[in-house]
N, C-alpha and C. Protein backbone atom coordinates (compact mmCIF):
# COMPACT_ATOMS: atom_id res chain seq x y z
N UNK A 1 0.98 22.89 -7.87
CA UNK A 1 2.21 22.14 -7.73
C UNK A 1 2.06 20.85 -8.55
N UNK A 2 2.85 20.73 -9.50
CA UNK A 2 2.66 19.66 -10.44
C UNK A 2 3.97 18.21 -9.56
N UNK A 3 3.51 16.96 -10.01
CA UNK A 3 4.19 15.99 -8.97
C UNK A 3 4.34 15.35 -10.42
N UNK A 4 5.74 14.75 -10.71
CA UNK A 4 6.03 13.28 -12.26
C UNK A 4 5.71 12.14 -10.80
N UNK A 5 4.69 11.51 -12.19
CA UNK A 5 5.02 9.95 -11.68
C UNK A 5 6.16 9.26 -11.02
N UNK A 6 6.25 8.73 -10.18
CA UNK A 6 7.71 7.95 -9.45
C UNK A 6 8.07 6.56 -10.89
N UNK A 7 8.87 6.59 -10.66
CA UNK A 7 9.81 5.33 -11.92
C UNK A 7 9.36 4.77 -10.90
N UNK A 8 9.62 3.27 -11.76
CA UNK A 8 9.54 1.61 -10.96
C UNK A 8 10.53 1.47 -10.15
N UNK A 9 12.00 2.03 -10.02
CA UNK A 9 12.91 1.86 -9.32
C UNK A 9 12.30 2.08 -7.87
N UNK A 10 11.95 3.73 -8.00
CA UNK A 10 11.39 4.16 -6.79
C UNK A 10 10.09 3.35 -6.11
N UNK A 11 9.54 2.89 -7.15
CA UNK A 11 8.14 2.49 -6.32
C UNK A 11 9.08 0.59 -5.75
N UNK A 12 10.08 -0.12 -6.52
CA UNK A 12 10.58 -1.18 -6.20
C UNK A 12 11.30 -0.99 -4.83
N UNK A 13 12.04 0.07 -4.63
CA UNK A 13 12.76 0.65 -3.22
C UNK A 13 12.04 0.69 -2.02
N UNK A 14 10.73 1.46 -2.51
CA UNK A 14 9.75 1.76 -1.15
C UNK A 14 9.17 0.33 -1.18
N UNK A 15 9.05 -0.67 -1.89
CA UNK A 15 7.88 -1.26 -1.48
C UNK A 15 8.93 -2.59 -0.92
N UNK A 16 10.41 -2.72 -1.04
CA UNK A 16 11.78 -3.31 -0.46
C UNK A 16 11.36 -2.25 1.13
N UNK A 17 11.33 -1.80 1.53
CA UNK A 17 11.57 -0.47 2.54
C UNK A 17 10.25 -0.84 3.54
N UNK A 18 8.91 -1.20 2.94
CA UNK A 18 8.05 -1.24 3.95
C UNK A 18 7.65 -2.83 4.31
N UNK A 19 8.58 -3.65 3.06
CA UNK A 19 7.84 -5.09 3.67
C UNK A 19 8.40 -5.88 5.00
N UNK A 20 9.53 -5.08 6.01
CA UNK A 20 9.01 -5.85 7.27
C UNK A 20 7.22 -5.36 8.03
N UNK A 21 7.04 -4.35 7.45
CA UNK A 21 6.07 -3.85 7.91
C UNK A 21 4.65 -4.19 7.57
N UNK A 22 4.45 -5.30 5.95
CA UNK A 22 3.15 -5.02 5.26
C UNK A 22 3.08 -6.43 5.39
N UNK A 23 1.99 -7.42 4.94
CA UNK A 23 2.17 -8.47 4.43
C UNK A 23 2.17 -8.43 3.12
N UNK A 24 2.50 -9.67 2.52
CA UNK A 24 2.15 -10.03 1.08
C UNK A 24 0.46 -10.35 0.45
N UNK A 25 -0.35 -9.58 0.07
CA UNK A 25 -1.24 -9.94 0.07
C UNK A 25 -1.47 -10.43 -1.59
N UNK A 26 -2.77 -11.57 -1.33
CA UNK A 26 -3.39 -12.45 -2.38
C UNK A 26 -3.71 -11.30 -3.81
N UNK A 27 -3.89 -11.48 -4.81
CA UNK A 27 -4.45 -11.53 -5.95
C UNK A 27 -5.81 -12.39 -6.13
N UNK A 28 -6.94 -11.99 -6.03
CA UNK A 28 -8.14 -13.05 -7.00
C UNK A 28 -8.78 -12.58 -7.92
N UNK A 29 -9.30 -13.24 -8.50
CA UNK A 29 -9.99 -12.96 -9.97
C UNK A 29 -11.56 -13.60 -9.57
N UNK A 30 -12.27 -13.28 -9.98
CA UNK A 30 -13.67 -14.02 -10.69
C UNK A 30 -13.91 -14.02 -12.24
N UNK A 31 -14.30 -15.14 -12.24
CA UNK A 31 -14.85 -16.09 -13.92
C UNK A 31 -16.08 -15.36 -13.87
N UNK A 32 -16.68 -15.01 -13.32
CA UNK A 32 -18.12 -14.86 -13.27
C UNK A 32 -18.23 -13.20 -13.69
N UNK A 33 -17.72 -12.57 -13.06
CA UNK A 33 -17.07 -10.48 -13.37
C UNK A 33 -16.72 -10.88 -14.49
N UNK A 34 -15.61 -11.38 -15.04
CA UNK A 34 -14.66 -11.58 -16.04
C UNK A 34 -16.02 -11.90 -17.19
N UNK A 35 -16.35 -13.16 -17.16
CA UNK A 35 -17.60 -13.16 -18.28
C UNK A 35 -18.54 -11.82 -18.32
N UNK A 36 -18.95 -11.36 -17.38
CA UNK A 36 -20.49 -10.47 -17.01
C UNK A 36 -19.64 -8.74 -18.20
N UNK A 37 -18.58 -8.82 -17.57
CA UNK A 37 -17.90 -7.82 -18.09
C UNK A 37 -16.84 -7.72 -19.46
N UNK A 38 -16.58 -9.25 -19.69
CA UNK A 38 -16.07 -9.25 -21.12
C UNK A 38 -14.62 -8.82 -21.10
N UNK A 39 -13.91 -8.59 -19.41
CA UNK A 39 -12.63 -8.22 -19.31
C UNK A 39 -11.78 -9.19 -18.05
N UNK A 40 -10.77 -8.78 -18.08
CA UNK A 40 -10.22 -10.02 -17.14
C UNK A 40 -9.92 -8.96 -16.04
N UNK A 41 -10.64 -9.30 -14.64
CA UNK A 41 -10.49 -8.24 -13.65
C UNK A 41 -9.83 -9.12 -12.25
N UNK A 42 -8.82 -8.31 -11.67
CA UNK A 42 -8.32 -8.63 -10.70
C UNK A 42 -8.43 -7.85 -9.52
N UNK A 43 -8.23 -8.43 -8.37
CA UNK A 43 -8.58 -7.87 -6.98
C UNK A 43 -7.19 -7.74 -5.96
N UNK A 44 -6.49 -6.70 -5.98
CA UNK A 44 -5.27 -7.29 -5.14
C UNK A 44 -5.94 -6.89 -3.74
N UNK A 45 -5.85 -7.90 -2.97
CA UNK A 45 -6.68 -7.84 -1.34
C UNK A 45 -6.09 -6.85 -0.06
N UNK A 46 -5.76 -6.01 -0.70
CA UNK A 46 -5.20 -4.90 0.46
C UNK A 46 -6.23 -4.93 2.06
N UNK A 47 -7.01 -5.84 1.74
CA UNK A 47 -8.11 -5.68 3.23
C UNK A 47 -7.14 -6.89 4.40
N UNK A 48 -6.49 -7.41 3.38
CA UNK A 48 -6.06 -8.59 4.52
C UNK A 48 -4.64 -8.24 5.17
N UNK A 49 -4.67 -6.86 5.01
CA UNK A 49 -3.09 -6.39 5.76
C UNK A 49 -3.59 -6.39 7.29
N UNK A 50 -3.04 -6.46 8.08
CA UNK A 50 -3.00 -5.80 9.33
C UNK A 50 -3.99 -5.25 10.10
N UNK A 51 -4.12 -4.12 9.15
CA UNK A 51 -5.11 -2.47 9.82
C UNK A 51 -6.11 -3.23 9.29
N UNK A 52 -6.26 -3.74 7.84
CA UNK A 52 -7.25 -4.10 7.00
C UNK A 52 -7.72 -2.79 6.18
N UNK A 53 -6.85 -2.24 5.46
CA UNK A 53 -6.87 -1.29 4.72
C UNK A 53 -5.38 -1.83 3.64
N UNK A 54 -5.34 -0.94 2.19
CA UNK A 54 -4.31 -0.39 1.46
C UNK A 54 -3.51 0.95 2.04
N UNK A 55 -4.10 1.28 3.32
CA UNK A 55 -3.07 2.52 3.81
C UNK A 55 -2.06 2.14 4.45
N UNK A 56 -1.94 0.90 4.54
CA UNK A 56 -0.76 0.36 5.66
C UNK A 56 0.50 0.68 4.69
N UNK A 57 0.55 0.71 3.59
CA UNK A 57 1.39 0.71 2.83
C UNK A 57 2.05 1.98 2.60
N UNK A 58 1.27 3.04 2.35
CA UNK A 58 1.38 4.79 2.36
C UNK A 58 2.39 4.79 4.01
N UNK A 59 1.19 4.71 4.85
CA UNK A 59 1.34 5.03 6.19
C UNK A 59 2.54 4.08 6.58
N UNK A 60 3.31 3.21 6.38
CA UNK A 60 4.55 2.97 6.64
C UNK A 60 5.63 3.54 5.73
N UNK A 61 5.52 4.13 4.45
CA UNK A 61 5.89 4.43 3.74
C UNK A 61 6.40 5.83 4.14
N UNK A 62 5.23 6.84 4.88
CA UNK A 62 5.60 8.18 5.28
C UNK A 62 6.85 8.08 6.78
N UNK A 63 5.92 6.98 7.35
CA UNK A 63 6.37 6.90 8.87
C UNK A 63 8.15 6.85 8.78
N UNK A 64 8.71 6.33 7.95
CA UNK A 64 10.17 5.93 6.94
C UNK A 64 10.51 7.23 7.03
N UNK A 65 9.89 8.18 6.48
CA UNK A 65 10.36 9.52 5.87
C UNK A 65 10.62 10.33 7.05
N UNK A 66 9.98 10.11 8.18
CA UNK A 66 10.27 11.30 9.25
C UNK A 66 11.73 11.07 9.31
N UNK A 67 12.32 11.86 9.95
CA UNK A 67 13.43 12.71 10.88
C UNK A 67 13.48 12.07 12.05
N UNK A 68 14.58 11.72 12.37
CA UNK A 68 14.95 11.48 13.89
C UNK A 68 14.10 12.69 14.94
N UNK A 69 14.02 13.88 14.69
CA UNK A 69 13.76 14.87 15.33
C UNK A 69 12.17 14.51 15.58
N UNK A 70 11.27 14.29 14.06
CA UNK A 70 10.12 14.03 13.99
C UNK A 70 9.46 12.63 14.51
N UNK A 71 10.73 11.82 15.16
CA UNK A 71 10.61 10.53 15.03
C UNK A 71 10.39 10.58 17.11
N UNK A 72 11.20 11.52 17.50
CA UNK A 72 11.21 12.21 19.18
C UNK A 72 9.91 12.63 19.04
N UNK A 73 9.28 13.02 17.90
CA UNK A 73 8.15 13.64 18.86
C UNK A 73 6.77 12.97 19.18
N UNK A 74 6.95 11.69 18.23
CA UNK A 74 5.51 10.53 18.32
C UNK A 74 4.99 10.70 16.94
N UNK A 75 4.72 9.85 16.72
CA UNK A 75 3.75 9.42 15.66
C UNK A 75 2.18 9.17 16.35
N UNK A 76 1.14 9.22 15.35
CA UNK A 76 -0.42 8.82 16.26
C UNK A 76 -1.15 8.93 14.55
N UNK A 77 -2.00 7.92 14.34
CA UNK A 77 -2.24 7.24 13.00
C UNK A 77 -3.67 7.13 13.42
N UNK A 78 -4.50 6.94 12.28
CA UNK A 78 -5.88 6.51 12.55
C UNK A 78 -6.32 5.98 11.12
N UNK A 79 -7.00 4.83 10.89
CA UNK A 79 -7.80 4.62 9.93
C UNK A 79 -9.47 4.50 10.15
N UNK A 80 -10.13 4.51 9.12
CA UNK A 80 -11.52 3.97 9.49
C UNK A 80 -11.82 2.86 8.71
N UNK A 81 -10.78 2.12 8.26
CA UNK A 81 -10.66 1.11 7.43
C UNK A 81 -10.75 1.14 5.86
């Protein structure tokens, strides 16, 4: 099963769609990586959400997608961080 990339529209919609749910998290860099490696590297901090994972984002993202029907029958989530 082959999947196209989502356009920016779509990924701008979902990510409008889950932010009562996510926080805004930081961007940092190190000078020190950046020299050692000769490239400019960034860190977006997905650890400082909530769960303390980047799945908070998926996992509110799907939770959206259920069905009223699917929505009656419970949700139950797990990370290991």
């Amino acid at each position: 099963m082959a999947f196209a990339a989502p356009d920016f529209k779509r990924i701008d919609d979902a990510s409008i769609e889950i932010s009562p749910y996510t926080l805004n998290t930081p961007v940092f860099s190190s000078r020190s990586l950046n020299q050692m490696t000769g490239a400019s590297l960034f860190f977006k901090c997905e650890n400082f959400q909530r769960a303390g994972a980047f799945k908070m984002r998926g996992a509110a993202h799907a939770a959206l997608r259920l069905t009223e029907e699917q929505r009656q029958k419970g949700l139950a989530t797990h990370s290991s961080g």
